[in-house]
C-alpha atoms as a PDB file:
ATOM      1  CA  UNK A   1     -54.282 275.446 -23.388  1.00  0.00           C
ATOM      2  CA  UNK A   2     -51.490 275.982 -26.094  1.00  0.00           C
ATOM      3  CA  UNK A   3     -49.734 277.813 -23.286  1.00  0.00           C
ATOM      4  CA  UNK A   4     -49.259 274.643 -21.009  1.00  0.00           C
ATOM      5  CA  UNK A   5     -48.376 272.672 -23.593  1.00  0.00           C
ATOM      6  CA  UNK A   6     -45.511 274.697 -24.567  1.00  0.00           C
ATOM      7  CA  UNK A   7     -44.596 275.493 -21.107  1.00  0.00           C
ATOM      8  CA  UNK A   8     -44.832 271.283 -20.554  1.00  0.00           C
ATOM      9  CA  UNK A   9     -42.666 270.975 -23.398  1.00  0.00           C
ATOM     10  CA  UNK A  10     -40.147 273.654 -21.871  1.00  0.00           C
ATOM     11  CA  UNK A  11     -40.210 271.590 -18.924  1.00  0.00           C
ATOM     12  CA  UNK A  12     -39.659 268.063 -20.196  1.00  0.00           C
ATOM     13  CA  UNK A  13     -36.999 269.766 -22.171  1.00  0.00           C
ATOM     14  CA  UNK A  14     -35.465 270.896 -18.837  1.00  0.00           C
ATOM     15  CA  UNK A  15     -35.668 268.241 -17.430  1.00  0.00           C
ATOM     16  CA  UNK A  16     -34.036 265.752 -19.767  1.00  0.00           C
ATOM     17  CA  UNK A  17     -31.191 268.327 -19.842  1.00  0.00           C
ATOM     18  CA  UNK A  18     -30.484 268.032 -16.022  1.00  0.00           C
ATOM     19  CA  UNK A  19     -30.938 263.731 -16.265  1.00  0.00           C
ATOM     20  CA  UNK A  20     -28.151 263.801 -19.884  1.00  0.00           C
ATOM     21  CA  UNK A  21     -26.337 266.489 -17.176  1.00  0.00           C
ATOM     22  CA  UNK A  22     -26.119 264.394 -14.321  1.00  0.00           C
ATOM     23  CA  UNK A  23     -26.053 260.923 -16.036  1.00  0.00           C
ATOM     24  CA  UNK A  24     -22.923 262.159 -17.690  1.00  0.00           C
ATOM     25  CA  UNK A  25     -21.742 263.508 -14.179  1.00  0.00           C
ATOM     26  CA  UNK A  26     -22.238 260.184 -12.831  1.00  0.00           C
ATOM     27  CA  UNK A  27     -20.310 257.964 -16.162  1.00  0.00           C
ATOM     28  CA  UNK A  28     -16.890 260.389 -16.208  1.00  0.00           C
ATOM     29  CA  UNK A  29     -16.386 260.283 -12.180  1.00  0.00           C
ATOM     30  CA  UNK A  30     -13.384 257.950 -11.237  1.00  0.00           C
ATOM     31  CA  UNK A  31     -14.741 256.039  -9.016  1.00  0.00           C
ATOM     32  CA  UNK A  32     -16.274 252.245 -10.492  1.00  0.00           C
ATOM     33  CA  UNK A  33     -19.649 251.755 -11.974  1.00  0.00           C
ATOM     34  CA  UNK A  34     -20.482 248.798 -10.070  1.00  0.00           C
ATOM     35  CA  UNK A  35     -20.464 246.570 -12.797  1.00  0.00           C
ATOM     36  CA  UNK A  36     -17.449 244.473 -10.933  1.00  0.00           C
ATOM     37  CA  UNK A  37     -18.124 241.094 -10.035  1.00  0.00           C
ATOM     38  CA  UNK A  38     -18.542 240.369  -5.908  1.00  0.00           C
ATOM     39  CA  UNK A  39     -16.245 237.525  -5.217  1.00  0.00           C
ATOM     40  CA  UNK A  40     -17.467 236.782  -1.769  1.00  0.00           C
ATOM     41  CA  UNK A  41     -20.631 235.988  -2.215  1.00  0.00           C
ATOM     42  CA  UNK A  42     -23.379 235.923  -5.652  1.00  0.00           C
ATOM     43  CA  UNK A  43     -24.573 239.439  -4.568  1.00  0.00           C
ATOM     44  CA  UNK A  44     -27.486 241.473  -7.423  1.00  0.00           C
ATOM     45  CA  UNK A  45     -25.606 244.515  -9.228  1.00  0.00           C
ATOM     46  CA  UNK A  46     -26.486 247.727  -7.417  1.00  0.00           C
ATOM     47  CA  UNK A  47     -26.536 250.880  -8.809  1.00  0.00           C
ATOM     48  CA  UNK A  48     -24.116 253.510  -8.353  1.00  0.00           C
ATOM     49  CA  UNK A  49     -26.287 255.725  -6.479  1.00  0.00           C
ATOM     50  CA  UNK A  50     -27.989 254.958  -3.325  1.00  0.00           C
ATOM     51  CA  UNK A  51     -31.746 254.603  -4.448  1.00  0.00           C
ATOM     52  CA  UNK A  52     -34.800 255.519  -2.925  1.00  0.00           C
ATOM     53  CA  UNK A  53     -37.885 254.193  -3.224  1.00  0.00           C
ATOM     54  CA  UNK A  54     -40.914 255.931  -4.739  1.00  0.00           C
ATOM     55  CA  UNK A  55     -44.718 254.203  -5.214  1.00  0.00           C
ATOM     56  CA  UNK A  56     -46.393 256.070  -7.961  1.00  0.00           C
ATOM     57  CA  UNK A  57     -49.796 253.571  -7.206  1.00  0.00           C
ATOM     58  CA  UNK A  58     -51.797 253.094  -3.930  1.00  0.00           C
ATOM     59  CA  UNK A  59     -51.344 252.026  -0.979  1.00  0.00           C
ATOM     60  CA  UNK A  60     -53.277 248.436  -1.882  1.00  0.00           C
ATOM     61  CA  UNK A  61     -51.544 248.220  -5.375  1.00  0.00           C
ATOM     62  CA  UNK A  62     -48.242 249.224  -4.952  1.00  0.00           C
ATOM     63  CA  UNK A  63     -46.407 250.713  -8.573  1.00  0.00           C
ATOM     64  CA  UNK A  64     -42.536 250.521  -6.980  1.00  0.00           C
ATOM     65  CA  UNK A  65     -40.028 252.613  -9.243  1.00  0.00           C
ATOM     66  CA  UNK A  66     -36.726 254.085  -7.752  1.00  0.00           C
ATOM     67  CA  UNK A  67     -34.976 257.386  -7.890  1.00  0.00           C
ATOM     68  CA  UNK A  68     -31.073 258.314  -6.712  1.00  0.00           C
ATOM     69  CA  UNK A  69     -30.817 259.940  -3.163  1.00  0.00           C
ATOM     70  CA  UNK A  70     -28.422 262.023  -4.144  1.00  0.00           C
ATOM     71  CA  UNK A  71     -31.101 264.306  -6.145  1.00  0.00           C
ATOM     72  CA  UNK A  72     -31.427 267.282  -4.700  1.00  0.00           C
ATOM     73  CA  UNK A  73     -34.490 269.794  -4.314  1.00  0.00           C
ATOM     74  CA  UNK A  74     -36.276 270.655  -7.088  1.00  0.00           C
ATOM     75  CA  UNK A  75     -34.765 268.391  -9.333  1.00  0.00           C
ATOM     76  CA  UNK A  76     -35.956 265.801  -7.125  1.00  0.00           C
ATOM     77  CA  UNK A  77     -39.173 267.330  -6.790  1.00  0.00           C
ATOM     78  CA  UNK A  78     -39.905 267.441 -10.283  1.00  0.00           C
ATOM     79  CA  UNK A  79     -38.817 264.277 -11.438  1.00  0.00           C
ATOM     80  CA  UNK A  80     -41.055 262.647  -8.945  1.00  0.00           C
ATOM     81  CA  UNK A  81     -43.879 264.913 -10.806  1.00  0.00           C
ATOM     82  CA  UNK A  82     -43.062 263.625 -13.911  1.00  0.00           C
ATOM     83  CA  UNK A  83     -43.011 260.328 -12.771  1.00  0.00           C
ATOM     84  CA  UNK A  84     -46.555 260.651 -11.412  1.00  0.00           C
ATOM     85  CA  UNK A  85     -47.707 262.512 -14.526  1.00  0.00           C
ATOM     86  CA  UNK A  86     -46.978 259.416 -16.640  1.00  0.00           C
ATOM     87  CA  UNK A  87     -47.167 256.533 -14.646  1.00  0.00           C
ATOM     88  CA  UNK A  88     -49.578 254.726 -17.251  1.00  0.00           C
ATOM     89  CA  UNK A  89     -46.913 255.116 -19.647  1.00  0.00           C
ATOM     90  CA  UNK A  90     -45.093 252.334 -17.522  1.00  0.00           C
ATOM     91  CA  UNK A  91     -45.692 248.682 -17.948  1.00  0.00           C
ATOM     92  CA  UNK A  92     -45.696 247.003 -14.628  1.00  0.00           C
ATOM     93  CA  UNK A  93     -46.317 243.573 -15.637  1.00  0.00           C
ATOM     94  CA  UNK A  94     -45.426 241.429 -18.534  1.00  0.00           C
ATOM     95  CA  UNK A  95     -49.314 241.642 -20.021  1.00  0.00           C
ATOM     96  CA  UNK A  96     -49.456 245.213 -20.279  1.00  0.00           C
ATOM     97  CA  UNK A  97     -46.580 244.911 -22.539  1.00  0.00           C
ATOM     98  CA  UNK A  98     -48.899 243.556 -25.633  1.00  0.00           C
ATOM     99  CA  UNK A  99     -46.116 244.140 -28.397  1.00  0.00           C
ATOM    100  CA  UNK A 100     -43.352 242.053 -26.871  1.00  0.00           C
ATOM    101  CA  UNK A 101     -42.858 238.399 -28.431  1.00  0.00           C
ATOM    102  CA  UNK A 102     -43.725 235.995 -26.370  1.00  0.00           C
ATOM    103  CA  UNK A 103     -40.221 233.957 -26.874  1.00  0.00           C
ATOM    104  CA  UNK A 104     -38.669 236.529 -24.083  1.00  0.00           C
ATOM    105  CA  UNK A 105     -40.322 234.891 -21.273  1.00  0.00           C
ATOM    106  CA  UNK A 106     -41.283 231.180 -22.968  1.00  0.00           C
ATOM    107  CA  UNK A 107     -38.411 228.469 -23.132  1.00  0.00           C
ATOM    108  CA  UNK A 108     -39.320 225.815 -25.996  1.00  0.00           C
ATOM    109  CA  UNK A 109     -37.205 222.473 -26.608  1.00  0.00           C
ATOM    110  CA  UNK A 110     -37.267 222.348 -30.461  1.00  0.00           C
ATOM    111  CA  UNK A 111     -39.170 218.460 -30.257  1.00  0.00           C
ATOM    112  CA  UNK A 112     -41.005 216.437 -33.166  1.00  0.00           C
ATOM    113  CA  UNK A 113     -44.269 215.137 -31.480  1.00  0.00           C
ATOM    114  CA  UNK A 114     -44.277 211.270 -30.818  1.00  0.00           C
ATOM    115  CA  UNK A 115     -40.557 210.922 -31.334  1.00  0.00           C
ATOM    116  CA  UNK A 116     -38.429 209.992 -28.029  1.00  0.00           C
ATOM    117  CA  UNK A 117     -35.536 213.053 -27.253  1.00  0.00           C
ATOM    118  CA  UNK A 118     -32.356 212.584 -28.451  1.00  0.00           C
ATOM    119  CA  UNK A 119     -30.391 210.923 -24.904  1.00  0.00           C
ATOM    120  CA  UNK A 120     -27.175 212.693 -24.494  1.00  0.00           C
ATOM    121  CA  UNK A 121     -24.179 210.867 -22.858  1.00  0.00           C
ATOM    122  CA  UNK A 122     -22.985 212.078 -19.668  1.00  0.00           C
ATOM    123  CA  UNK A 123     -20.092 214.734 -19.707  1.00  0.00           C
ATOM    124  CA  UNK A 124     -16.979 213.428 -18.001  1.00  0.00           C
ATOM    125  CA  UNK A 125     -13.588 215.264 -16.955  1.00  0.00           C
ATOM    126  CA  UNK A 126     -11.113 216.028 -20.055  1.00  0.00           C
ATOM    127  CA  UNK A 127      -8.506 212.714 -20.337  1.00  0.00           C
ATOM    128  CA  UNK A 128      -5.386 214.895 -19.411  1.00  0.00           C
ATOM    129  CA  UNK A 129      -6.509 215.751 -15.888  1.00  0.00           C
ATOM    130  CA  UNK A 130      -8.345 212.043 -14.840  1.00  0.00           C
ATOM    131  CA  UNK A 131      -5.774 210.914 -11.982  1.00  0.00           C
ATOM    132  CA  UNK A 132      -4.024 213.998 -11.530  1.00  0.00           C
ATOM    133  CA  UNK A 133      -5.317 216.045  -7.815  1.00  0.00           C
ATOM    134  CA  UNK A 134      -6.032 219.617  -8.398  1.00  0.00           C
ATOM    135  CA  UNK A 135      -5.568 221.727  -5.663  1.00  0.00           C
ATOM    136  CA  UNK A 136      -5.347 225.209  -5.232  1.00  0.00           C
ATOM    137  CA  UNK A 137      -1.435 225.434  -5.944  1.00  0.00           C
ATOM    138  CA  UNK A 138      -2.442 223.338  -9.213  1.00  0.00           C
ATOM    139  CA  UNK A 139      -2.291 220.185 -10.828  1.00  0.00           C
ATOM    140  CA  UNK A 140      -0.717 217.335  -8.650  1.00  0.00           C
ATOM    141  CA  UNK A 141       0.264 213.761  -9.488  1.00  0.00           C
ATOM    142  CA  UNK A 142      -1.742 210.920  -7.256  1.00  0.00           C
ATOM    143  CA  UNK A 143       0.450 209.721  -4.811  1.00  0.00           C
ATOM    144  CA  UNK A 144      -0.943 206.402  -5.527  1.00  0.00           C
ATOM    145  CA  UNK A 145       0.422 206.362  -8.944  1.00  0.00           C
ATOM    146  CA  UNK A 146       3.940 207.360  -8.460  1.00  0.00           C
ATOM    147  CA  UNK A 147       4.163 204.848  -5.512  1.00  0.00           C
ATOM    148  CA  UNK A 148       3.064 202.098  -8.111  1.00  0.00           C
ATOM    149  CA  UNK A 149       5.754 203.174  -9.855  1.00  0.00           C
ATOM    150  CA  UNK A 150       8.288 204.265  -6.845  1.00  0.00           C
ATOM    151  CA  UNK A 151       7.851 199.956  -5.887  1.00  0.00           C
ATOM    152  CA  UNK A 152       8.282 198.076  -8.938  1.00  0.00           C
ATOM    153  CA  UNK A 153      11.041 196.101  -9.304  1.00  0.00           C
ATOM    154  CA  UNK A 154      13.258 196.138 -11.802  1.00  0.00           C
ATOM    155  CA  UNK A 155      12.073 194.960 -14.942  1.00  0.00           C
ATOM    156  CA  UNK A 156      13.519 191.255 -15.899  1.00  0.00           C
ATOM    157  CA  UNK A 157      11.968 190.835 -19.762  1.00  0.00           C
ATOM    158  CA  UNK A 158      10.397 192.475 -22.454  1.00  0.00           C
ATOM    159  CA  UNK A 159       6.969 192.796 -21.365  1.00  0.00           C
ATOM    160  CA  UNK A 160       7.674 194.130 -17.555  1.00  0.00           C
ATOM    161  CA  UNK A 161      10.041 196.791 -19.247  1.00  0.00           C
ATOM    162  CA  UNK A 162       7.025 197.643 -21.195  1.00  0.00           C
ATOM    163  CA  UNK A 163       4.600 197.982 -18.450  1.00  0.00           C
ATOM    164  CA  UNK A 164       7.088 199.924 -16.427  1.00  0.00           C
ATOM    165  CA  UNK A 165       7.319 202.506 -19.493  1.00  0.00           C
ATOM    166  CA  UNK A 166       3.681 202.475 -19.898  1.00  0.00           C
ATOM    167  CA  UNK A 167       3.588 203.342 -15.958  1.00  0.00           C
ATOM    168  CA  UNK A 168       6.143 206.611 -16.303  1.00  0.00           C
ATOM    169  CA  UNK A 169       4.267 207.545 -19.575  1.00  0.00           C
ATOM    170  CA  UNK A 170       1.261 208.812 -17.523  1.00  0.00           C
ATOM    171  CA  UNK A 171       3.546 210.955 -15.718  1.00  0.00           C
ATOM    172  CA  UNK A 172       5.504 212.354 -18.863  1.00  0.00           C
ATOM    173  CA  UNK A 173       3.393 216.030 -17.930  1.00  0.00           C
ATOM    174  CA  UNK A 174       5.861 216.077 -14.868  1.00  0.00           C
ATOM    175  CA  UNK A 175       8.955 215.103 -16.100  1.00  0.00           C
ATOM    176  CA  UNK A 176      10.851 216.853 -17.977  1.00  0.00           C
ATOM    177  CA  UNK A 177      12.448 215.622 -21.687  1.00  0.00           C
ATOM    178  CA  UNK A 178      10.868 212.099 -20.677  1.00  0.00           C
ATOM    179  CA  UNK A 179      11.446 210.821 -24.647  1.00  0.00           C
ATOM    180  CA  UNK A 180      15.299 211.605 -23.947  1.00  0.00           C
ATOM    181  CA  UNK A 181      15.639 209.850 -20.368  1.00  0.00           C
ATOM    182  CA  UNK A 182      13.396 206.715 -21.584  1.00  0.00           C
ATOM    183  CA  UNK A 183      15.220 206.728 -24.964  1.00  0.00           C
ATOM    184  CA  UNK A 184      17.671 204.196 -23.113  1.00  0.00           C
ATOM    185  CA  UNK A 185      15.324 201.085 -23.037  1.00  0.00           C
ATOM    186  CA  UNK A 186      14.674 201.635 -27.314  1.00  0.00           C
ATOM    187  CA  UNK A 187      17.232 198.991 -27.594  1.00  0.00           C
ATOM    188  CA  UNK A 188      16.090 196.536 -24.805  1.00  0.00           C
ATOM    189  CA  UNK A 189      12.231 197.415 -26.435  1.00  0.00           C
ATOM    190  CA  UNK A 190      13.481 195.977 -29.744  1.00  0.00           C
ATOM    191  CA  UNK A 191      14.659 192.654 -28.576  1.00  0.00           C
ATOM    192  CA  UNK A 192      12.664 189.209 -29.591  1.00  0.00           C
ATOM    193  CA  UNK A 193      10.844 187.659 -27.322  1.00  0.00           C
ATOM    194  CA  UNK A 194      12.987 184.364 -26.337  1.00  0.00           C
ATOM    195  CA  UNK A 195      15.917 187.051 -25.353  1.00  0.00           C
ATOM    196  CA  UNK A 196      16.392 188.330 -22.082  1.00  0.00           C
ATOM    197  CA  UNK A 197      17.884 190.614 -20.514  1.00  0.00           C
END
């Protein structure tokens, strides 16, 4: 008996050798780990290795685990062994796990009973980019807005000139130094209201 014990223990130690061996084989290579996102398409993260499938239960209750093709003979051959040796270490489903807190599969709302939730407003586009198109080349001014502006007429008193710089001012992202091109009117802007101009 205390012979296959120590030879199991020569084994596992073996064994877990080869896996740190080839694990480290697999890490150091220059080729990616497959942790890249998959921009055409929301694909699951595959592992590096083709896998192949082994059931360590029956044919009626199936115990699905996976091992890398690229094993080769006895390696192979032995960690399938292993795995067979100690499938009830595994836990298949989330009861057989008894020491794991419930919290990792449970979502709670943090709620006082009998009070009504707290109503949150609806979320709404930052102020900066409300009226602007985006498109893929970026961040374009509504044509609607600059033709408002392309038609006015030329302001006659105080309060048109004041609309029409109100009008550019929603623009001022697009043109440049628009303080030192509108810094004209500051004189017009400071007359009473009787004068015109």
């Amino acid at each position: 008996m205390k012979a296959v014990h120590e030879e199991m223990k020569s084994l596992q130690k073996n064994l877990t050798w080869k896996l740190v061996k080839l694990k480290l084989d697999n890490i150091f290579d220059d080729s990616p780990l497959g942790f890249e996102r998959e921009t055409k398409g929301e694909h699951k993260l595959e592992s590096q290795d083709p896998l192949e499938e082994i059931n360590l239960g029956t044919v009626e209750n199936r115990k699905v685990t996976y091992i890398s093709k690229l094993l080769q003979g006895e390696l192979k051959e032995e960690i399938i062994r292993v795995l067979h040796e100690y499938k009830d270490c595994f836990a298949w489903d989330y009861d057989e796990m008894p020491g794991l807190d419930r919290e990792l599969v449970e979502h709670r709302l943090p709620m006082i009973p009998g009070k009504k939730p707290v109503k949150q407003s609806p979320r709404r586009f930052a102020p900066e980019v409300i009226g602007f198109v985006i498109h893929q080349k970026g961040i374009e001014v509504n044509r609607n807005k600059t033709k408002a502006i392309m038609e006015t007429k030329p302001p006659s008193n105080k309060k048109e000139l004041q609309s029409f710089l109100g009008k550019i001012n929603f623009l001022r992202r697009f043109i440049s130094n628009l303080f030192g091109k509108t810094k004209v009117f500051s004189p017009l802007l400071r007359l009473k209201r009787e004068q015109e101009f």
